[in-house]
Protein backbone atom coordinates (compact mmCIF):
# COMPACT_ATOMS: atom_id res chain seq x y z
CA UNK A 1 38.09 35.30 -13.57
CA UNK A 2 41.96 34.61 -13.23
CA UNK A 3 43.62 37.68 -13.22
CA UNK A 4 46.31 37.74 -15.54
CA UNK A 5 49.82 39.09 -16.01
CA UNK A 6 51.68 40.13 -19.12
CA UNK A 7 54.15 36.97 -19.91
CA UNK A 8 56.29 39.64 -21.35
CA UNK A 9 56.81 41.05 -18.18
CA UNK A 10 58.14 37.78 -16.99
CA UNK A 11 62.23 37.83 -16.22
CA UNK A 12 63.94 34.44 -17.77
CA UNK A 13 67.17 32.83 -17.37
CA UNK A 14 69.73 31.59 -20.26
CA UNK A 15 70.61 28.33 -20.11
CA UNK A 16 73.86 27.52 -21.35
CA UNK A 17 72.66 26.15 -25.04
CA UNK A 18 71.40 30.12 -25.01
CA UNK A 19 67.80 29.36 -25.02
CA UNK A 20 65.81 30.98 -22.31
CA UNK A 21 63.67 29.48 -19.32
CA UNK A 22 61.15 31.58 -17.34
CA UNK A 23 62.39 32.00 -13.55
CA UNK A 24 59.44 30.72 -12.01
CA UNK A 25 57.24 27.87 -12.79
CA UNK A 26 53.95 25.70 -12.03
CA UNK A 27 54.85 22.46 -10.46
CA UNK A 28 52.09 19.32 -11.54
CA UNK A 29 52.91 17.01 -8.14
CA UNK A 30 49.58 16.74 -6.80
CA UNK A 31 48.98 13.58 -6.93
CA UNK A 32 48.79 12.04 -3.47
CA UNK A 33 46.04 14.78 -2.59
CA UNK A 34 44.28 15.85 -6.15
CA UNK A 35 42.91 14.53 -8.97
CA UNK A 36 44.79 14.76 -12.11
CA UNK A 37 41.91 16.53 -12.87
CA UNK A 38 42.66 19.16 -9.88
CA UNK A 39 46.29 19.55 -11.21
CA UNK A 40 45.11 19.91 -14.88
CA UNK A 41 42.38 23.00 -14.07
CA UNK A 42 45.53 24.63 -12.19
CA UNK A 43 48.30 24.01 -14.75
CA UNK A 44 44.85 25.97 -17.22
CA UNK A 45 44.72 28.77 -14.75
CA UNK A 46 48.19 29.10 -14.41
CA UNK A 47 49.23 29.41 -17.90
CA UNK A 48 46.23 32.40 -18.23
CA UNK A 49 47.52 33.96 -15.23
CA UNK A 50 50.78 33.93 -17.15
CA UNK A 51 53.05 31.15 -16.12
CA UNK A 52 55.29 29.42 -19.44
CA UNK A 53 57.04 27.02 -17.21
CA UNK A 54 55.37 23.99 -16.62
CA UNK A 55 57.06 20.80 -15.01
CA UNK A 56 55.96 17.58 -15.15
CA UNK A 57 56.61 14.18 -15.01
CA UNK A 58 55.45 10.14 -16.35
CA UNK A 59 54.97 9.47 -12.49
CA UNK A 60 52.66 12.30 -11.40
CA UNK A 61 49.84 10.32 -13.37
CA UNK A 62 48.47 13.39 -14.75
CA UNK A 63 50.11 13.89 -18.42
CA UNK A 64 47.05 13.16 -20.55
CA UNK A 65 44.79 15.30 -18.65
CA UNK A 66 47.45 18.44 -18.90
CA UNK A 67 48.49 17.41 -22.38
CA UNK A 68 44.85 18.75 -23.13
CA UNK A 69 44.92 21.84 -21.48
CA UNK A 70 48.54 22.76 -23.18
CA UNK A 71 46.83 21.65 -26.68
CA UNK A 72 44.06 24.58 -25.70
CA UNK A 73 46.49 26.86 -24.23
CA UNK A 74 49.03 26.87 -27.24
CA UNK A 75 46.08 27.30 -29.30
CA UNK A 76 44.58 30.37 -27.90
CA UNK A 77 46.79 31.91 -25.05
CA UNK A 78 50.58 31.33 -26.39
CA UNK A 79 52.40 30.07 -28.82
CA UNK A 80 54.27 26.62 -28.42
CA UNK A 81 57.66 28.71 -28.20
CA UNK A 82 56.69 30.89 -25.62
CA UNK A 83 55.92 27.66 -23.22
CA UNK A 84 58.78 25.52 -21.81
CA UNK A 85 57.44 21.71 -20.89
CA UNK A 86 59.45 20.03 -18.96
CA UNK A 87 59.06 15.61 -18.22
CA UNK A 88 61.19 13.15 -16.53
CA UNK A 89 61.61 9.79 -16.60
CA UNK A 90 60.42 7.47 -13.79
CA UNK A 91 62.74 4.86 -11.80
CA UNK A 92 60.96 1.82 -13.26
CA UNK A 93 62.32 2.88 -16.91
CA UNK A 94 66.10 3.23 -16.84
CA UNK A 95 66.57 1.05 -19.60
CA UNK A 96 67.41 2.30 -22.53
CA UNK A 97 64.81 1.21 -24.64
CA UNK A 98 62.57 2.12 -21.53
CA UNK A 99 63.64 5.71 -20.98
CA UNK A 100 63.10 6.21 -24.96
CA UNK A 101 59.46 4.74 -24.86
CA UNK A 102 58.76 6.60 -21.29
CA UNK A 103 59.22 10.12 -23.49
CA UNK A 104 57.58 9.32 -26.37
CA UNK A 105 54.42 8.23 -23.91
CA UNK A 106 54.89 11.91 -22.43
CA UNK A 107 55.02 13.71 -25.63
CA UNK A 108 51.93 11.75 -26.48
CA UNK A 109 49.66 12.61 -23.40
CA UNK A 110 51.18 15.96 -23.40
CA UNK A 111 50.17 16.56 -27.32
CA UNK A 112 53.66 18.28 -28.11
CA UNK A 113 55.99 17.34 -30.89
CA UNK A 114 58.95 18.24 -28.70
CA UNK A 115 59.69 18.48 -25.00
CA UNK A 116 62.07 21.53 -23.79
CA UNK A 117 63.64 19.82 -21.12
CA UNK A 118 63.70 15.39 -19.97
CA UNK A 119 64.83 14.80 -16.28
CA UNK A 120 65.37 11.47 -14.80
CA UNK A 121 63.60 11.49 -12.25
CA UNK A 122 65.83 10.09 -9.51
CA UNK A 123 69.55 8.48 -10.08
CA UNK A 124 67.87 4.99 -8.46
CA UNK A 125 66.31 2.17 -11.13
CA UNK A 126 63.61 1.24 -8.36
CA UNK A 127 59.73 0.61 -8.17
CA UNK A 128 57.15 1.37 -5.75
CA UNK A 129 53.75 2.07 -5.99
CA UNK A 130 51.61 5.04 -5.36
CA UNK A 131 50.86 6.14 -1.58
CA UNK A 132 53.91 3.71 -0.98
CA UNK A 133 54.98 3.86 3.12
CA UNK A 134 58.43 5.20 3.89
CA UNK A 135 59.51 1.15 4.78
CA UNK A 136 58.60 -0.39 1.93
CA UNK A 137 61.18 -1.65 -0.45
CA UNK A 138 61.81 -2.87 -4.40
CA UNK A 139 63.00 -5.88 -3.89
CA UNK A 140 64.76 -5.70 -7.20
CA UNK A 141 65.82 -2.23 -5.85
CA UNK A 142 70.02 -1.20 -6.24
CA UNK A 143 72.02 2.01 -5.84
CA UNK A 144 73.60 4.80 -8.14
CA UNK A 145 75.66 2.56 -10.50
CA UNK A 146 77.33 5.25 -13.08
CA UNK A 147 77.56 2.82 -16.38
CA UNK A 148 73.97 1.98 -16.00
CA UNK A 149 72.79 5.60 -15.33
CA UNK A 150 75.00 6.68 -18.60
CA UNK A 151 72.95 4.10 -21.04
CA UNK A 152 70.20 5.88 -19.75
CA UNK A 153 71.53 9.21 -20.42
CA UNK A 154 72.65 8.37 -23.12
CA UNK A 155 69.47 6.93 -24.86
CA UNK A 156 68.13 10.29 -24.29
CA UNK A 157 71.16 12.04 -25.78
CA UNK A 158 69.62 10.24 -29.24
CA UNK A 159 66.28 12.16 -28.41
CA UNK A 160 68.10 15.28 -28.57
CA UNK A 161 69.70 14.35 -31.75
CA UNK A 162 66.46 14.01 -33.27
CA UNK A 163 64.83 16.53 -32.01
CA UNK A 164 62.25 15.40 -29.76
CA UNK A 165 64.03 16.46 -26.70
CA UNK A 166 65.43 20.33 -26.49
CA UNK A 167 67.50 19.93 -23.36
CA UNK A 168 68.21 17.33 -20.49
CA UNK A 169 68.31 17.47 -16.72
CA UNK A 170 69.39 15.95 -13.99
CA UNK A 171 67.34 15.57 -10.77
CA UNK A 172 68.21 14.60 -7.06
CA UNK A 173 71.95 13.78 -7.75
CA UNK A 174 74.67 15.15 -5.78
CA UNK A 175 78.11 16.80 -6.14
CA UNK A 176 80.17 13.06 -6.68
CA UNK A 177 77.45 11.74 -9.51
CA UNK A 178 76.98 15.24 -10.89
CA UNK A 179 80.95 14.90 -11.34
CA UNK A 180 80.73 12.08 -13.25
CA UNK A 181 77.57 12.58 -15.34
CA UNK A 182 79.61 15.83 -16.59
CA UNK A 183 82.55 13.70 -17.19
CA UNK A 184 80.64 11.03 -19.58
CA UNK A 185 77.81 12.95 -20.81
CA UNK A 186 78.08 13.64 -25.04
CA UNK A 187 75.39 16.26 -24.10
CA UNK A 188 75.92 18.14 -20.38
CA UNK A 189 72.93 18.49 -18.60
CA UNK A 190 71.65 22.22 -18.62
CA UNK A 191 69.01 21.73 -15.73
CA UNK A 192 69.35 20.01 -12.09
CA UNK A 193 66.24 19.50 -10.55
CA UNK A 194 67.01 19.86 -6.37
CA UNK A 195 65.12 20.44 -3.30
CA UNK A 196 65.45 24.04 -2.56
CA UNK A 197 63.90 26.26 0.07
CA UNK A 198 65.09 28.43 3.21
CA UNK A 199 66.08 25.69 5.30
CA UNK A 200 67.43 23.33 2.59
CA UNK A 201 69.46 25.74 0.69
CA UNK A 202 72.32 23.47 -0.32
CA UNK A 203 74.93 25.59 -0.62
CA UNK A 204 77.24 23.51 -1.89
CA UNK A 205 75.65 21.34 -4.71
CA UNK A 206 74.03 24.71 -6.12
CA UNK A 207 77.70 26.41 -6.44
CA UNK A 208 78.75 23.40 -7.86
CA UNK A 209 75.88 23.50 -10.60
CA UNK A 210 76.32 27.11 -11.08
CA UNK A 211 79.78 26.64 -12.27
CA UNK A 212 79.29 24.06 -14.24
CA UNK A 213 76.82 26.09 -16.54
CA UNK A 214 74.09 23.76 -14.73
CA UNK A 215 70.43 25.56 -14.01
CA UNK A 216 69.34 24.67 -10.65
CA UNK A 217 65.21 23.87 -10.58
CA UNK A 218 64.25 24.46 -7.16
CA UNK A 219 61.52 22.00 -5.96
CA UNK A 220 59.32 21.92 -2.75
CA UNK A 221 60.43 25.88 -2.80
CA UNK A 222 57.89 26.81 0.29
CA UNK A 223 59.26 23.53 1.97
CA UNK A 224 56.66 21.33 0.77
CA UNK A 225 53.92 21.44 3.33
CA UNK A 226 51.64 19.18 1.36
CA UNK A 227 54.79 16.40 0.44
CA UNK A 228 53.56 13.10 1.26
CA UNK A 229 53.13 11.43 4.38
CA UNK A 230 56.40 9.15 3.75
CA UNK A 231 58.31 12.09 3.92
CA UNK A 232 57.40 14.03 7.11
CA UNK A 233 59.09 13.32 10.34
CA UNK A 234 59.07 14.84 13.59
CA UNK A 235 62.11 17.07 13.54
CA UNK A 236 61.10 18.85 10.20
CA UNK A 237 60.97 22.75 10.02
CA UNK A 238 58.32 24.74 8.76
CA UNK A 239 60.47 27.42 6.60
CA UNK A 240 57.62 29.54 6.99
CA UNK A 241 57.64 29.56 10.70
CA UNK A 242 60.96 30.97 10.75
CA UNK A 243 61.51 34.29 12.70
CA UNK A 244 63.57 35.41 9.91
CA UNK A 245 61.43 34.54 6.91
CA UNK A 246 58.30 35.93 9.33
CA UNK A 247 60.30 39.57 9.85
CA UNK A 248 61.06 39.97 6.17
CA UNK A 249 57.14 38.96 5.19
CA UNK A 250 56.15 41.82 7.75
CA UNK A 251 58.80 44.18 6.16
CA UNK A 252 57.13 43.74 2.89
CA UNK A 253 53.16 43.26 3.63
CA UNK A 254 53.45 39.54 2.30
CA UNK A 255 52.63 35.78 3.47
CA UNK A 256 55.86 34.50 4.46
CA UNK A 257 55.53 31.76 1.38
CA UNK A 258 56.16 35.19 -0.89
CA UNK A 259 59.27 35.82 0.81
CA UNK A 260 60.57 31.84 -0.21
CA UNK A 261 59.95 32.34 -3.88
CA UNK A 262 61.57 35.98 -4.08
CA UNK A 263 64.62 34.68 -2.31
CA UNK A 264 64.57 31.75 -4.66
CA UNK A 265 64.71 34.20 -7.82
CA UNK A 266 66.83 36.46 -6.54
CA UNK A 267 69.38 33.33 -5.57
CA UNK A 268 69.02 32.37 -8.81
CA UNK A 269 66.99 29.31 -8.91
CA UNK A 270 63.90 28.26 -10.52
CA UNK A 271 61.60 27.65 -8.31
CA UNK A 272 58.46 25.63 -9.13
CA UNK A 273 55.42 25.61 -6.35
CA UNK A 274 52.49 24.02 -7.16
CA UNK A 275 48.56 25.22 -5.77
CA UNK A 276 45.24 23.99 -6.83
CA UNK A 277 44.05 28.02 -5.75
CA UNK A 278 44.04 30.47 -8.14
CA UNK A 279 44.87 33.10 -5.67
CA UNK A 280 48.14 31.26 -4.39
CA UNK A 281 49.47 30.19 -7.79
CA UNK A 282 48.90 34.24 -9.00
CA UNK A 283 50.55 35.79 -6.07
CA UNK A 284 53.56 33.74 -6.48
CA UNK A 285 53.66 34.96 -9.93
CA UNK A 286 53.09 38.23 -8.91
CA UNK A 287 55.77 38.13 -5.55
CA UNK A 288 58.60 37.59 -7.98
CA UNK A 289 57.60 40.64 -10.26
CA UNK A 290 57.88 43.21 -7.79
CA UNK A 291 59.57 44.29 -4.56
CA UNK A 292 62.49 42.07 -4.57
CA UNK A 293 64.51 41.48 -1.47
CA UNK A 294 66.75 43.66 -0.09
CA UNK A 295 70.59 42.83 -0.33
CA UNK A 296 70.93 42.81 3.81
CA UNK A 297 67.33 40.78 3.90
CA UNK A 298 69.13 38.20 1.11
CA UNK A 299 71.99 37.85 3.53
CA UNK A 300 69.85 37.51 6.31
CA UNK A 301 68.26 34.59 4.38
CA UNK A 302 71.48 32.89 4.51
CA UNK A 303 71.09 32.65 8.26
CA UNK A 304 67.72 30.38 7.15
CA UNK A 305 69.76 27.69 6.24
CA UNK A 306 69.21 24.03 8.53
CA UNK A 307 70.40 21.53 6.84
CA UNK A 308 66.60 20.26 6.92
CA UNK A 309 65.92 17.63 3.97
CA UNK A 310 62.15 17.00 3.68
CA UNK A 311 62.09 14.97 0.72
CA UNK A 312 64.41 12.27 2.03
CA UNK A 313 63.82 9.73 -0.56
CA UNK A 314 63.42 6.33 1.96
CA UNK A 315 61.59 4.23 -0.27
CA UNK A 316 64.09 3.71 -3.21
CA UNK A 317 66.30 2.34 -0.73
CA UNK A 318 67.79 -1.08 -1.67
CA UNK A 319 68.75 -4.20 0.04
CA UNK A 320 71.48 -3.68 2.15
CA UNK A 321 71.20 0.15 3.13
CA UNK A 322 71.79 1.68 6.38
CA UNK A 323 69.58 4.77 5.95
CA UNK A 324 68.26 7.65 4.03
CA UNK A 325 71.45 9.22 3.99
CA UNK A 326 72.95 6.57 1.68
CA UNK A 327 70.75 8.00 -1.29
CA UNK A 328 72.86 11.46 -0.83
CA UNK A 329 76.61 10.69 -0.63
CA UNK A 330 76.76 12.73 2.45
CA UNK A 331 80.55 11.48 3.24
CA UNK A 332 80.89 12.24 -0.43
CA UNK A 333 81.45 9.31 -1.58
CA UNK A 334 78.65 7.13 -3.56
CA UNK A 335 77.88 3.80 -2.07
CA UNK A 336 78.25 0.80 -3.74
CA UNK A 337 76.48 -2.62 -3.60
CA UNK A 338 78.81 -6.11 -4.10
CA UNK A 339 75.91 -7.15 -6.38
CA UNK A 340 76.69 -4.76 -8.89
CA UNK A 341 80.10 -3.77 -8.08
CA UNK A 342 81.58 -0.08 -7.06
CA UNK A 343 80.46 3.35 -9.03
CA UNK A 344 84.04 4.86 -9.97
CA UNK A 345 85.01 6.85 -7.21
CA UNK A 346 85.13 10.73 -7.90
CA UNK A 347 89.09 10.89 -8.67
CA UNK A 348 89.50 8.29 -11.17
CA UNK A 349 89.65 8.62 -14.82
């Protein structure tokens, strides 16, 4: 039996339209080690165990099956406006008319009338396919080019209008393309979807959203140790091996994974880790209901920070890149490709 806490109990966040978002959430990425199945039977568990947050997305392959647990849930555990479904849109559909048939396909499989939040997915048109190795490339493959992304955007804008879409999100942008989505966007994005955890705290980018009335959605918030095998490289950290996340889990009787997701709250992220186990995905509900952090251990957790990307995005790389490190503007400026000309830089108008 799944032991279950009151939803009520559950702190939420206000978004900047006013509506409110739950401060944790169950993460559906599974799919490179469970069935959709596995991921369905969790998201089930979860939502009796008393998650409302549920992300998801076209690529994870998994929609239809979850679609039919949310279809039981909303009919016997909470209402549809108690839950908050969230979907993004993959690289192959950046087209307009492609981003527009991508969500209705996801409200479909998930068997809602209206989705609270629409991502896309990464900034990158690209296509690769599942279990893809870290060398392989799209041929057809190009970089962050800021008209294109905006007919994307927005197409979706439209989905707002008619009210099949509550909010919209970005989702592994940085500080120059979040500039300029804000700039051109009819409708701001009220979510960023980010990789977030000890040792990848990005300092910078979440300030940056936080001012700008942006949510920050925290994924891989234990530092992903099940993230593909594309993604792993020798000189990764294990945020849960560090001395200082280890001390604070002693302090407070807790596996050291607890101590990621109360920092994460108390930051003010969303964080959204994803288990197949019952008992994991309940005592990260539990860990941000009680015994929060200390204000000395939250500065402490400062001292976490590494600079350590784990989800370093290699294989929507495009012809002509150097490395990884193009995808994130770390010079911050966004690269351009001849083929398709230069994004505008950050300053002009």
């Amino acid at each position: 039996m799944t032991s279950q806490i009151d939803a009520r109990l559950l702190p939420s966040r206000v978004l900047a339209s006013g509506a409110t978002i739950p401060v944790i959430g169950m993460g559906t990425f599974g799919s490179d080690r469970y069935s959709a199945d596995d991921v369905a039977t969790a998201v089930a568990g979860a939502i009796r165990s008393g998650y409302r947050l549920v992300d998801c997305a076209a690529v994870y392959g998994n929609e239809s099956q979850i679609g039919a647990v949310l279809e039981s849930a909303i009919a016997d555990v909470a209402p549809r406006e108690d839950l908050f479904v969230m979907s993004k849109v993959w690289n192959d559909a950046h087209a307009p008319e492609d981003a527009v048939a991508s969500v209705h396909r996801s409200l479909q499989h998930l068997r809602l009338d209206y989705l609270d939040a629409v991502f896309v997915h990464w900034p990158f048109p690209n296509h690769h396919p599942p279990h893809a190795e870290a060398g392989m490339r799209d041929p057809h493959a190009r970089p962050y080019v800021h008209e294109r992304y905006m007919e994307t955007w927005h197409a979706l804008e439209n989905l707002v209008d008619a009210g099949l879409v509550r909010h919209l999100g970005t989702s592994n942008v940085t500080i120059p393309k979040l500039t300029l989505i804000l700039e051109d966007a009819r409708i701001a994005p009220a979510l960023i979807e980010m990789e977030l955890h000890p040792c990848f705290q990005q300092p910078e980018l979440f300030r940056y959203a936080v001012d700008h009335d942006v949510q920050p959605i925290g994924y891989s918030p234990l530092g992903s140790p099940s993230r593909p095998e594309r993604d792993r490289s020798d000189d990764d950290l294990v945020d849960v091996d560090h001395p200082i996340v280890q001390r604070i889990a002693r302090n407070h009787g807790v596996h050291p994974a607890l101590v990621c997701l109360k920092w994460a709250v108390a930051r003010g992220q969303i964080p959204i880790p994803f288990s197949v186990k019952q008992e994991q995905y309940a005592a990260n509900l539990a860990a941000v209901l009680s015994d929060p952090l200390t204000p000395t251990e939250l500065e402490d957790m400062r001292g976490v920070e590494r600079n350590n990307r784990l989800i370093k995005g290699q294989v929507f790389l495009w012809d002509g890149s150097e490395s990884w490190l193009d995808l994130w503007d770390v010079d911050g400026t966004i690269p351009g490709w001849n083929g398709y000309g230069s994004p505008r830089a950050q300053g002009d108008r």
